[in-house]
Protein backbone atom coordinates (compact mmCIF):
# COMPACT_ATOMS: atom_id res chain seq x y z
CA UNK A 1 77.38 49.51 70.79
CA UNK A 2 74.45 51.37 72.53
CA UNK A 3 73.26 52.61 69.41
CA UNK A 4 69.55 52.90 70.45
CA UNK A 5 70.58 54.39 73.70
CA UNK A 6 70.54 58.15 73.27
CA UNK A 7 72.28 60.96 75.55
CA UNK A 8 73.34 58.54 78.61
CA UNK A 9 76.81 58.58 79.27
CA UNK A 10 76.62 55.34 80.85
CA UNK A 11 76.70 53.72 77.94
CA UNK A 12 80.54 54.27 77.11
CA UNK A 13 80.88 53.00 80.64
CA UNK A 14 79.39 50.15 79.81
CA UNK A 15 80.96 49.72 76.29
CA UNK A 16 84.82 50.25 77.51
CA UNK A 17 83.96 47.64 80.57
CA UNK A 18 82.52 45.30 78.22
CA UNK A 19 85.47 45.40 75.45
CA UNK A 20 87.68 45.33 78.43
CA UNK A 21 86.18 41.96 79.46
CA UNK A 22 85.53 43.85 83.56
CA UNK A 23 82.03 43.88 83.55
CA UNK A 24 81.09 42.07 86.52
CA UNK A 25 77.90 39.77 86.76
CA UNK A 26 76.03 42.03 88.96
CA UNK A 27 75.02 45.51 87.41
CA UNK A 28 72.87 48.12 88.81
CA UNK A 29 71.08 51.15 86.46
CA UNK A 30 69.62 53.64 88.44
CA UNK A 31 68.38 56.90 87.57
CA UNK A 32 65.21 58.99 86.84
CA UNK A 33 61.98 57.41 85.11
CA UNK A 34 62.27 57.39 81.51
CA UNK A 35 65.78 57.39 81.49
CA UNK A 36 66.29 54.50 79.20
CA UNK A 37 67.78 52.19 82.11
CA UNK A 38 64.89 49.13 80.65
CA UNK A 39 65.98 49.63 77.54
CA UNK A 40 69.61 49.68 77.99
CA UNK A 41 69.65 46.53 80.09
CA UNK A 42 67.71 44.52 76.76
CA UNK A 43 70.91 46.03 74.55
CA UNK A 44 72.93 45.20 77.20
CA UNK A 45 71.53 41.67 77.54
CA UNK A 46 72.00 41.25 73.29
CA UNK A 47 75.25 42.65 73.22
CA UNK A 48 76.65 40.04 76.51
CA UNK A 49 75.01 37.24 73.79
CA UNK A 50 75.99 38.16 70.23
CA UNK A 51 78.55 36.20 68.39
CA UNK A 52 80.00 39.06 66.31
CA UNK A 53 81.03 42.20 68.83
CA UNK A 54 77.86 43.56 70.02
CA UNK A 55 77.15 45.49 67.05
CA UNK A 56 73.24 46.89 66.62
CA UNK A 57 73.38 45.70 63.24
CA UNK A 58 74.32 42.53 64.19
CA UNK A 59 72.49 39.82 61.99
CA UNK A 60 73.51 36.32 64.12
CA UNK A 61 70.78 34.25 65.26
CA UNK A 62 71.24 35.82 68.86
CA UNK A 63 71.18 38.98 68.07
CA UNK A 64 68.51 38.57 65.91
CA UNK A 65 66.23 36.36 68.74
CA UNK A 66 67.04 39.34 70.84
CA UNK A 67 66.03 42.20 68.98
CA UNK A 68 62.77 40.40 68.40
CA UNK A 69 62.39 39.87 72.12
CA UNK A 70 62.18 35.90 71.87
CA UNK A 71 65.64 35.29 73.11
CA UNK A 72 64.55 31.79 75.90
CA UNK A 73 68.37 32.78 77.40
CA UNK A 74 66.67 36.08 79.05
CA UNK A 75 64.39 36.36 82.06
CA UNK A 76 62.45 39.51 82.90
CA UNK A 77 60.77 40.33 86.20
CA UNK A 78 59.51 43.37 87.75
CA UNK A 79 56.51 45.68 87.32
CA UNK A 80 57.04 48.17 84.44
CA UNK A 81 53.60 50.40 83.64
CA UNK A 82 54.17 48.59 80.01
CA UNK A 83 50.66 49.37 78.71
CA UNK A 84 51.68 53.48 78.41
CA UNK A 85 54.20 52.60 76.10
CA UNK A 86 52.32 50.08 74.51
CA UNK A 87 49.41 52.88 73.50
CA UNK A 88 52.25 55.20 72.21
CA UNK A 89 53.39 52.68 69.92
CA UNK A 90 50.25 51.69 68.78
CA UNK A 91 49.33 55.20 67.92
CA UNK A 92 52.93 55.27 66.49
CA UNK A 93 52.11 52.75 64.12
CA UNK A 94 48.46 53.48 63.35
CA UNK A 95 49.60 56.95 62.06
CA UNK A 96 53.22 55.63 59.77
CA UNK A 97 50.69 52.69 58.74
CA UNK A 98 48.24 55.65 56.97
CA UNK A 99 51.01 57.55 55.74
CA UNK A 100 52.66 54.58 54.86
CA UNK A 101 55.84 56.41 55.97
CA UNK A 102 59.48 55.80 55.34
CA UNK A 103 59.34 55.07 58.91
CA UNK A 104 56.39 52.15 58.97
CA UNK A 105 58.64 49.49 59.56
CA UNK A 106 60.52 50.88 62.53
CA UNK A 107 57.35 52.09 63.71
CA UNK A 108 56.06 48.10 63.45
CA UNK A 109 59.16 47.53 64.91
CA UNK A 110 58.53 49.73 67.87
CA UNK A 111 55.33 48.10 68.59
CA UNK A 112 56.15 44.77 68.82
CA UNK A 113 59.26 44.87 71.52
CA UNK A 114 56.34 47.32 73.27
CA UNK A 115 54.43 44.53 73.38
CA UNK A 116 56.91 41.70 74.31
CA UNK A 117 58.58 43.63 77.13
CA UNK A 118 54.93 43.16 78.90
CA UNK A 119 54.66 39.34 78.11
CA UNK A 120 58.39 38.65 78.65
CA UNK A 121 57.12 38.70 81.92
CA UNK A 122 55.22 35.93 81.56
CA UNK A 123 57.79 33.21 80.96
CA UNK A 124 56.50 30.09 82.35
CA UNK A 125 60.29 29.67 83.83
CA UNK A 126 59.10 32.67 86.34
CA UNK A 127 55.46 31.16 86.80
CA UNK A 128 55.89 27.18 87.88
CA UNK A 129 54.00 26.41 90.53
CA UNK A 130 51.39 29.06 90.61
CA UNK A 131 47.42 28.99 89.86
CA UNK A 132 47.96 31.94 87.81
CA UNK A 133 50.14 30.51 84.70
CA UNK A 134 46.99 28.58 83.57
CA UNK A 135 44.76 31.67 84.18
CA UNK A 136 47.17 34.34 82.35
CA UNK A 137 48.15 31.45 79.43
CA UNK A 138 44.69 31.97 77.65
CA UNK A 139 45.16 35.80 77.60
CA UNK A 140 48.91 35.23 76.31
CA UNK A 141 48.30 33.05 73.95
CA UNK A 142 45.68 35.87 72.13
CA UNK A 143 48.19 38.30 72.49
CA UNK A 144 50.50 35.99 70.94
CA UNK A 145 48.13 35.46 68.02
CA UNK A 146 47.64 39.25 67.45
CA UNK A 147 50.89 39.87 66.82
CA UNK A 148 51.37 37.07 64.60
CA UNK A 149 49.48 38.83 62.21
CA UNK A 150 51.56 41.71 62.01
CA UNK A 151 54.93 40.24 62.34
CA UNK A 152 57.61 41.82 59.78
CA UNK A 153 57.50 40.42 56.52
CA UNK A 154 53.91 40.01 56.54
CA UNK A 155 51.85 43.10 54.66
CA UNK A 156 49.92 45.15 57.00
CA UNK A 157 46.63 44.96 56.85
CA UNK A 158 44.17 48.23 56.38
CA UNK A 159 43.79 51.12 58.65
CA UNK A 160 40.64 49.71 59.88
CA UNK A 161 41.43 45.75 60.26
CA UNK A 162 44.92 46.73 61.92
CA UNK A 163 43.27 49.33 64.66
CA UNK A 164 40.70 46.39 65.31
CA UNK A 165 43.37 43.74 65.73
CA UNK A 166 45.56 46.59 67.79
CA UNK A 167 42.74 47.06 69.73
CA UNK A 168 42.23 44.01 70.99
CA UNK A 169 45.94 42.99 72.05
CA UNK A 170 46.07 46.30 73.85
CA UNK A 171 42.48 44.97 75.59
CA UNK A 172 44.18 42.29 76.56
CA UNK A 173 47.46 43.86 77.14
CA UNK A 174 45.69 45.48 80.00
CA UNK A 175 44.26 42.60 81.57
CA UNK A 176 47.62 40.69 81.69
CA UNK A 177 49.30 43.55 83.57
CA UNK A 178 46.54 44.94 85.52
CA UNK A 179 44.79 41.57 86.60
CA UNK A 180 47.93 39.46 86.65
CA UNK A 181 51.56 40.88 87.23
CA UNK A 182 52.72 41.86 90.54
CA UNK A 183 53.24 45.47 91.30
CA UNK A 184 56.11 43.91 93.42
CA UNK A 185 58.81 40.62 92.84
CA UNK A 186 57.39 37.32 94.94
CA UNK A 187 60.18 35.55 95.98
CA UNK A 188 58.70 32.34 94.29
CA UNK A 189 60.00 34.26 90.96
CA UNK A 190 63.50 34.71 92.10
CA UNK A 191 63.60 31.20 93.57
CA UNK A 192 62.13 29.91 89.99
CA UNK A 193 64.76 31.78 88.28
CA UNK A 194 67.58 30.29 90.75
CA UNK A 195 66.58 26.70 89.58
CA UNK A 196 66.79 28.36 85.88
CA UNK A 197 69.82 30.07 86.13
CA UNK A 198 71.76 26.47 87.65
CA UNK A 199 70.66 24.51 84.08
CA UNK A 200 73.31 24.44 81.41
CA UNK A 201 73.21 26.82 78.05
CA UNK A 202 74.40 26.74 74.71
CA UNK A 203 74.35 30.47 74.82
CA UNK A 204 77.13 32.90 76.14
CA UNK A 205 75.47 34.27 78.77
CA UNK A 206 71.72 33.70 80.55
CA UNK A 207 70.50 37.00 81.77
CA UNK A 208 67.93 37.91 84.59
CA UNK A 209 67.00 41.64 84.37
CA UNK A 210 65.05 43.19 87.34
CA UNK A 211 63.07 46.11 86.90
CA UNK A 212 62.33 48.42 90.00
CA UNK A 213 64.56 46.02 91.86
CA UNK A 214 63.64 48.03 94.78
CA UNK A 215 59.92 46.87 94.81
CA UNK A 216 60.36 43.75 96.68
CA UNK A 217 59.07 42.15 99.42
CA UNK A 218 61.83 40.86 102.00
CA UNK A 219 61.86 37.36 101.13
CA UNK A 220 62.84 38.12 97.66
CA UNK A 221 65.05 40.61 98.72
CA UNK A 222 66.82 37.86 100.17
CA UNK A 223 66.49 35.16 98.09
CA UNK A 224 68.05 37.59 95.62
CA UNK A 225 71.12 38.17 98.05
CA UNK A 226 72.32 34.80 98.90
CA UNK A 227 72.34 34.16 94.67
CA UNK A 228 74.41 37.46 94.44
CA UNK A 229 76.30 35.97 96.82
CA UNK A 230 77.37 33.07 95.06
CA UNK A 231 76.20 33.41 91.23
CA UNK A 232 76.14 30.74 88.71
CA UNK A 233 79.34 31.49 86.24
CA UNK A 234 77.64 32.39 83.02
CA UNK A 235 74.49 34.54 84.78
CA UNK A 236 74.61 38.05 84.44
CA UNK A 237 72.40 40.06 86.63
CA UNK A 238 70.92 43.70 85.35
CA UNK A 239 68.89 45.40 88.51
CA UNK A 240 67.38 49.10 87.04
CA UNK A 241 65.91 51.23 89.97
CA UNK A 242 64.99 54.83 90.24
CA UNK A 243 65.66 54.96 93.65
CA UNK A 244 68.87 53.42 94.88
CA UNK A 245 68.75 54.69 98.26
CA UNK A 246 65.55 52.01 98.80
CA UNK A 247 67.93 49.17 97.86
CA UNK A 248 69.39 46.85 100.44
CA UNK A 249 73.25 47.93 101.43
CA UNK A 250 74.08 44.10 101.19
CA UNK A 251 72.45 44.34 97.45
CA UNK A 252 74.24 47.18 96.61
CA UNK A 253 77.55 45.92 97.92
CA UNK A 254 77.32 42.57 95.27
CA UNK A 255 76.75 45.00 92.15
CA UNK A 256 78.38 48.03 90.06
CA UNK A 257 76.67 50.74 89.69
CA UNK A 258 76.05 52.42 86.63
CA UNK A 259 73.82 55.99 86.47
CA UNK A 260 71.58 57.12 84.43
CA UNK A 261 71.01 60.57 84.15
CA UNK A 262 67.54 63.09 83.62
CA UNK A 263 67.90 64.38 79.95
CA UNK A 264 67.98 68.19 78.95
CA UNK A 265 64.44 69.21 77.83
CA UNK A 266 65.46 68.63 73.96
CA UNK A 267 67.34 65.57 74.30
CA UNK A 268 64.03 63.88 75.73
CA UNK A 269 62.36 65.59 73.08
CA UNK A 270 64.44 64.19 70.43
CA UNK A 271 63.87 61.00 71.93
CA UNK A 272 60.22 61.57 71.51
CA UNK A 273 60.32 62.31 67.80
CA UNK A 274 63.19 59.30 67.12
CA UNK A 275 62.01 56.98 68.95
CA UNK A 276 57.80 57.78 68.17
CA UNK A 277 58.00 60.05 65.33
CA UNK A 278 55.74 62.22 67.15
CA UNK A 279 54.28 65.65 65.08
CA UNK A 280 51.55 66.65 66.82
CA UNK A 281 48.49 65.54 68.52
CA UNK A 282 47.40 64.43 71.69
CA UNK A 283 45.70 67.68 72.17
CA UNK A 284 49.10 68.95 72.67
CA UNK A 285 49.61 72.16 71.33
CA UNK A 286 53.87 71.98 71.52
CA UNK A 287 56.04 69.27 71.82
CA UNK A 288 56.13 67.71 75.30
CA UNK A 289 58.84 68.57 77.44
CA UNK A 290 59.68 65.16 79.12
CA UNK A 291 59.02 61.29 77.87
CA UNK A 292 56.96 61.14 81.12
CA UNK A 293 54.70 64.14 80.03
CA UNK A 294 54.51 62.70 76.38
CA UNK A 295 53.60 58.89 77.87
CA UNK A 296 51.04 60.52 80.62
CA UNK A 297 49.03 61.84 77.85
CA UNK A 298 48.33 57.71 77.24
CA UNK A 299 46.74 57.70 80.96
CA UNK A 300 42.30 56.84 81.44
CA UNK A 301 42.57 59.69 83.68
CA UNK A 302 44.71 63.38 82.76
CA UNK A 303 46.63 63.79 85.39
CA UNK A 304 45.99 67.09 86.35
CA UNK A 305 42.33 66.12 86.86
CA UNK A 306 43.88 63.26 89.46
CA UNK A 307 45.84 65.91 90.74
CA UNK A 308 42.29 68.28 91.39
CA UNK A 309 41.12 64.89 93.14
CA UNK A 310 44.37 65.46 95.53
CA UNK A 311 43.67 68.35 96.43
CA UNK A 312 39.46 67.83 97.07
CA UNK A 313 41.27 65.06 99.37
CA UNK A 314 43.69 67.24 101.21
CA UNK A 315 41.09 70.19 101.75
CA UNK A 316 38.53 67.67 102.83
CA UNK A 317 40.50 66.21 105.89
CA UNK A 318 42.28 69.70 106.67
CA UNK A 319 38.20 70.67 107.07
CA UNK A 320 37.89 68.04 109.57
CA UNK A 321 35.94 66.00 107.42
CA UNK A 322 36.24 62.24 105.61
CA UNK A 323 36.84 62.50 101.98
CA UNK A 324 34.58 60.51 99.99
CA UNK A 325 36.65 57.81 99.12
CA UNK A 326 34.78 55.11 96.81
CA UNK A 327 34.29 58.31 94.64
CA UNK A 328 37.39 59.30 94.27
CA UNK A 329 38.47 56.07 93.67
CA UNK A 330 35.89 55.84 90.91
CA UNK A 331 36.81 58.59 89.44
CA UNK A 332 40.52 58.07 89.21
CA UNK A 333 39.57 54.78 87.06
CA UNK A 334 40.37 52.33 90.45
CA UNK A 335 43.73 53.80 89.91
CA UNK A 336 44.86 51.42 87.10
CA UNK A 337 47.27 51.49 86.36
CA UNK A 338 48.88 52.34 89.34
CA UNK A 339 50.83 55.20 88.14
CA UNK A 340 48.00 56.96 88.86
CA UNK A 341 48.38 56.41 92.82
CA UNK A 342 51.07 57.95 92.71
CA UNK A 343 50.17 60.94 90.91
CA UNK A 344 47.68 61.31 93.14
CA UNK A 345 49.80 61.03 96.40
CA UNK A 346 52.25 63.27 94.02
CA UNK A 347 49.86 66.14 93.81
CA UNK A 348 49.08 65.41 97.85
CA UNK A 349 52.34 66.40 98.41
CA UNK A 350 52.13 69.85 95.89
CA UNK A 351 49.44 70.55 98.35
CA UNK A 352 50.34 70.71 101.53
CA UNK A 353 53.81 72.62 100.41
CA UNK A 354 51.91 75.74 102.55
CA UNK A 355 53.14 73.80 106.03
CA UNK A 356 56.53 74.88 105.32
CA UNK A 357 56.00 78.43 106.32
CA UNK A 358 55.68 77.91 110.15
CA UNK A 359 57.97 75.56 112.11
CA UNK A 360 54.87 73.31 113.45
CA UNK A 361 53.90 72.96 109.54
CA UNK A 362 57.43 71.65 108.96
CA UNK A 363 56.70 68.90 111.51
CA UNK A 364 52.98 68.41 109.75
CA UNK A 365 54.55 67.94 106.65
CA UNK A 366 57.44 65.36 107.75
CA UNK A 367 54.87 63.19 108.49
CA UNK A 368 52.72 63.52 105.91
CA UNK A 369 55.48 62.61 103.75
CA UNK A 370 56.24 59.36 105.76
CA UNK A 371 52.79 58.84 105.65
CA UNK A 372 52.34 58.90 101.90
CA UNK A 373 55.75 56.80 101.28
CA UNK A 374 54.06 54.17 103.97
CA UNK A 375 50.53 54.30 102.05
CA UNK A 376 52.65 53.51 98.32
CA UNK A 377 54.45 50.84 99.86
CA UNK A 378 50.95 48.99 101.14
CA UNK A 379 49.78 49.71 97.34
CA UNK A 380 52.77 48.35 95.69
CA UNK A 381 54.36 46.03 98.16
CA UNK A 382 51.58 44.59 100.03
CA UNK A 383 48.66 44.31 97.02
CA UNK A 384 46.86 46.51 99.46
CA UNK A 385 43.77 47.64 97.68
CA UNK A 386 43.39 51.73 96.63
CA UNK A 387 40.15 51.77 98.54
CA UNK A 388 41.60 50.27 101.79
CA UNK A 389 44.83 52.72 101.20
CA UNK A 390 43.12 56.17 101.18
CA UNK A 391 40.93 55.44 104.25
CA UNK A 392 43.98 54.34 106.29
CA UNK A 393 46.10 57.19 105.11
CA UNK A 394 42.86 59.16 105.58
CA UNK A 395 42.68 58.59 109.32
CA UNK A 396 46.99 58.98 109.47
CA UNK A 397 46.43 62.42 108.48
CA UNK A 398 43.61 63.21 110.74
CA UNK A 399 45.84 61.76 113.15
CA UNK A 400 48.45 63.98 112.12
CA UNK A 401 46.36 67.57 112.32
CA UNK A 402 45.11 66.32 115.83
CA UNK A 403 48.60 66.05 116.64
CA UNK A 404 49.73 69.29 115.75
CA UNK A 405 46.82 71.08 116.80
CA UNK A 406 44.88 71.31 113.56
CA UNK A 407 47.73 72.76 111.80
CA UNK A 408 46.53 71.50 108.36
CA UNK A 409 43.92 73.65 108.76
CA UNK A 410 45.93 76.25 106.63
CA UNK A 411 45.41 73.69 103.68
CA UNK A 412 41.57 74.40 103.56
CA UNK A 413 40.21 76.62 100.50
CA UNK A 414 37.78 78.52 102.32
């Protein structure tokens, strides 16, 4: 079991409480970004399904439905940043496809359950009843087609026909996730998904996995929490976070717990060249030290030129001035995806580390920090634009200097 799941000792956790029959129907993975907590909740969700043991080379029709991502018994929700890992495996493929590598078909593989852990999303179960099913379908459904032409068994098309057809489901790859998915769970999902979950199945188990369970808004919070409370019989619940402290006590009380742990440098680099067969490139001169690092390189924008745009921002209000916002904006590529806000607000926080030196700088930077979580959660909560974010935190942090008698002053580079 857990094959695919490398250097997480959660996994024989999770492999002596499912043998054991004790795994409850509640389960929480939390740990770092990159962790493999997504991943491990799909192999969870195949091996709570499979008709022969859980084994990963498992060929029953469940298993094999699952491994192919078209399993109708699994529902997927959350925000993921799916279109990083969807340019790695394109790349991935693009380079076995020209070698035509011992490793194409993995690599083909790869791409495809890249793809479908985007559109998963998209289950019409999780959509009823809004305006934007029948604007997303048309976009799905030439996704859908895409892939169709490179499904396993079919022969791969040349270098240049396949980077045109990968091309254009990444294109619209983008559009589904950017224009379309929530950064945070509506509660009309989770109530869509409690009408779901309450319909009979000739499967073992239905499954509704929620990633960055703790970006919801408070209606879905509890909406989530009174079907924890009572939970249909054969629904099994798989909530990944990376921070568990945000979740709800009453939440965390209904599930078990299971952590996930940051890798060693070379186990994530390992992970880099099993998983992507990575050698080179990128304009990387040595392997990357983290997954995040390796998948960053995928960004519009490198992120330590968001993180120069941080600091212009920081200097520029510790001056007493307003930073020129629809610029920076701009320039940060609208901050899509929206990793990139918080690399930004990441390297806002590298900057004013110099308030730590003096007592009243301690106090500057407290805030600041409460600022900056209060500015993410408008982004990524609230659908608050980036534009609309920066000027409010802008005039927070003026606020803040006036408040401490221009202490961020110290943060100019004059």
């Amino acid at each position: 079991m857990f094959d695919n799941i490398l250097n997480q000792s959660a996994t024989t956790l999770l492999s002596q409480d499912i043998i054991k029959s004790k795994l409850p129907n509640s389960i929480l993975f939390s740990g770092p970004k990159g962790s493999g907590k997504f991943s491990c909740a799909l192999e969870t969700a195949r091996i709570l399904s499979c008709h022969n043991g859980g084994e990963w080379n498992c060929t029953c029709s469940s298993c094999l439905r699952h491994k192919a991502m078209v399993s109708h018994n699994v529902l997927v929700v959350g925000s993921g940043n799916r279109n990083l890992e969807i340019a790695a495996a394109k790349d991935t493929l693009l380079k076995q496809n020209i070698k035509n590598s011992r490793h194409l078909e993995a690599a083909r593989y790869l791409y495809l359950r890249s793809v479908r852990k985007l559109t998963v999303r998209f289950s019409p179960v999780l959509w009823e009843g809004e305006d934007k099913l029948f604007k997303f379908a048309p976009v799905l459904e030439s996704i859908n087609d895409g892939l169709e032409l490179i499904q396993v068994g079919r022969t791969l098309p040349d270098h240049e026909e396949l980077k045109k057809i990968l091309d254009d489901i990444e294109k619209n790859c983008e559009k589904l996730e950017f224009t379309f998915l929530y950064d945070s769970i509506p509660v009309s999902q989770i109530r869509n998904f409690s009408s779901w979950a309450h319909l009979s199945s000739q499967e073992k188990k239905k499954i509704l996995i929620i990633e960055n369970a703790d970006l919801m808004s408070e209606s879905a919070r509890n909406a989530l929490l009174k079907i924890l409370e009572e939970p249909p019989e054969d629904v099994v619940f798989i909530l990944t976070t990376t921070r568990r402290s945000s979740m709800l006590p009453t939440i965390l009380s209904r599930v078990r717990t299971y952590n996930f742990f940051e890798r060693t440098v070379e186990q994530q680099q390992n992970v880099i060249s099993r998983i992507f067969h990575y050698d080179g490139g990128l304009g990387m001169t040595q392997m990357p030290e983290s997954i995040n690092d390796f998948m960053n390189r995928y960004l519009p924008v490198d992120p330590e030129i968001i993180k120069s745009y941080s600091r212009v921002f920081v200097e520029t209000i510790a001056g007493g001035k307003v930073p020129d916002i629809p610029s920076i904006v701009s320039s940060c590529q609208k901050f899509e995806p929206r990793v990139l806000l918080k690399i930004f607000f990441e390297g806002i926080i590298e900057c004013q580390k110099p308030l730590l030196f003096s007592a009243q700088g301690c106090e500057s930077s407290a805030m600041i920090v409460e600022e900056l979580r209060r500015a993410y959660s408008n982004a990524t909560l609230y659908f608050q634009n980036p534009t609309s974010v920066l000027e409010e935190l802008t005039r927070s942090l003026m606020q803040v200097s006036f408040m401490n008698k221009g202490s961020l002053r110290c943060l100019c580079n004059e």
